[in-house]
Protein backbone atom coordinates (compact mmCIF):
# COMPACT_ATOMS: atom_id res chain seq x y z
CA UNK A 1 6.62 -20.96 0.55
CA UNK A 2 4.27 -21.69 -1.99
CA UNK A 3 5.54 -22.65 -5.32
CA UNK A 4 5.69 -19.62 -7.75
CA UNK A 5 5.55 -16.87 -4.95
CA UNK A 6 8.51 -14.56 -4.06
CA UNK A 7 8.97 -11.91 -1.50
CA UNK A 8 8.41 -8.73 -1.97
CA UNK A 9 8.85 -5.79 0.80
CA UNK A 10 8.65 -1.94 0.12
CA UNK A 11 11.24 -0.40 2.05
CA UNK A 12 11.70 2.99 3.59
CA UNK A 13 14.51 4.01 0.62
CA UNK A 14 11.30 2.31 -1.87
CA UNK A 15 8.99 4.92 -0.19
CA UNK A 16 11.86 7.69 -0.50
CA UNK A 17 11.85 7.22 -3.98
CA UNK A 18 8.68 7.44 -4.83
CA UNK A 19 8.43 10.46 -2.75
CA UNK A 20 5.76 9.05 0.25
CA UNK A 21 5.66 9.10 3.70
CA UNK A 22 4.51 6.83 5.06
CA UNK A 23 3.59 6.61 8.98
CA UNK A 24 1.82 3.59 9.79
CA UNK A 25 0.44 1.08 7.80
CA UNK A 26 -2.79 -0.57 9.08
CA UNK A 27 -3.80 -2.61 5.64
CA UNK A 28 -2.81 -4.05 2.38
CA UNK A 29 -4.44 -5.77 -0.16
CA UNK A 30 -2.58 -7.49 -3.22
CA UNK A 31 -4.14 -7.45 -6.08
CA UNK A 32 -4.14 -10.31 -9.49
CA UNK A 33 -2.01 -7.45 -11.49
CA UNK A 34 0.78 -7.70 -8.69
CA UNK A 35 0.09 -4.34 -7.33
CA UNK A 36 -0.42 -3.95 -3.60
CA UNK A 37 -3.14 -1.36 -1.97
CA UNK A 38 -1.85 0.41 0.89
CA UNK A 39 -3.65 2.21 3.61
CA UNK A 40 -1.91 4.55 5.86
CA UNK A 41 -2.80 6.48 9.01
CA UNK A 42 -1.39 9.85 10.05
CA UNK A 43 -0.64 9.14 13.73
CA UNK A 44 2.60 6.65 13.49
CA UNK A 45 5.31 7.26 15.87
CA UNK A 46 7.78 6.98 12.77
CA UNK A 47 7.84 7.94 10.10
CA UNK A 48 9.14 5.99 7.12
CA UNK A 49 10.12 7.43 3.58
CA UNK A 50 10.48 11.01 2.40
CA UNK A 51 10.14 13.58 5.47
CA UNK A 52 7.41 15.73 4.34
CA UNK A 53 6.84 13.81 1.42
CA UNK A 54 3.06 13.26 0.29
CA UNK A 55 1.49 11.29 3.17
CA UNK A 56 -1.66 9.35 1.25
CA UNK A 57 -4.36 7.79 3.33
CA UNK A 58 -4.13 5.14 0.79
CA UNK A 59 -2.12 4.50 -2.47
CA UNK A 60 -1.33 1.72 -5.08
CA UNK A 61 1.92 0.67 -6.06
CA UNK A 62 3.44 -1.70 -8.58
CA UNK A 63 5.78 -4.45 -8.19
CA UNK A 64 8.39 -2.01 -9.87
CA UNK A 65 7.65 0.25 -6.63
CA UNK A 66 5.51 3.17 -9.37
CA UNK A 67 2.44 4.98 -7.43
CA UNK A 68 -0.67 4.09 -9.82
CA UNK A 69 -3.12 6.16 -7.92
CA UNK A 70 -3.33 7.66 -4.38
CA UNK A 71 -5.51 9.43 -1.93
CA UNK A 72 -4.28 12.34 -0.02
CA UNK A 73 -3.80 12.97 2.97
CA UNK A 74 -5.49 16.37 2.41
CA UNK A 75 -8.72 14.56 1.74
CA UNK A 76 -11.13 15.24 5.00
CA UNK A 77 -12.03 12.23 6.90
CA UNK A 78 -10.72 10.46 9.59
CA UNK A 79 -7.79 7.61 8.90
CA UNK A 80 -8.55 5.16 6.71
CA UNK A 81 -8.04 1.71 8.52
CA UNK A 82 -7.70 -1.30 6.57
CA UNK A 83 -8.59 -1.84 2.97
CA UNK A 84 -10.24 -4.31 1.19
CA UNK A 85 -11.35 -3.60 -2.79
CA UNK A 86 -14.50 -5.60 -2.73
CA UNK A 87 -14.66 -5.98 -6.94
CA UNK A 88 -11.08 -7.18 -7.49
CA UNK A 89 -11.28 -10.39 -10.12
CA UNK A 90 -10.07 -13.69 -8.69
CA UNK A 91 -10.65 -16.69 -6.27
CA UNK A 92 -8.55 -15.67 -2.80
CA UNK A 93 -9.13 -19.61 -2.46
CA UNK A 94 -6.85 -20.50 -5.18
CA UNK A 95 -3.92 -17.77 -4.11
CA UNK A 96 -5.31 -15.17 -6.90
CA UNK A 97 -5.77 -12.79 -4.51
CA UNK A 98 -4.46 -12.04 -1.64
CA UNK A 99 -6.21 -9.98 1.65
């Protein structure tokens, strides 16, 4: 590991307690602020997190494990795939930010 990073994992009793479900991740994007970007399909095999819980096609969460925003699952289009926030400040060369 690189000196200065940690690990950080967001776990099914993390998603309970925020009240998501979520049911298969397909991309992630960390961001400078420590926040990760999380896209989510509908069609997992299992679910993870609150059963019947908001499902979002994509969401942001802190390192404290807080939903900043989210998109729901409500919204029509297909699944969203991976993510990648094109205008994020940072060099990904230098570890600022991670994709």
């Amino acid at each position: 590991m690189l000196p200065g990073w940690f690990v950080w994992e967001l776990t099914g009793s993390d998603l309970e307690a925020a009240d998501l479900c979520v049911k298969m991740v397909c991309g992630f994007q960390r961001l400078p602020n420590g926040n990760t970007v999380v896209s989510n399909v509908r069609h997992g095999k299992k679910p993870h997190g609150l059963a019947g819980g908001a499902a979002p096609k994509l969401f942001e969460i802190t390192r404290d494990k807080k939903v900043v925003w989210m998109v729901p699952e409500t919204i029509p289009s297909r699944n969203t795939g991976s993510i990648q926030i094109q205008d994020v400040k940072g060099d990904p060369f230098k570890q600022d930010v991670l994709r």
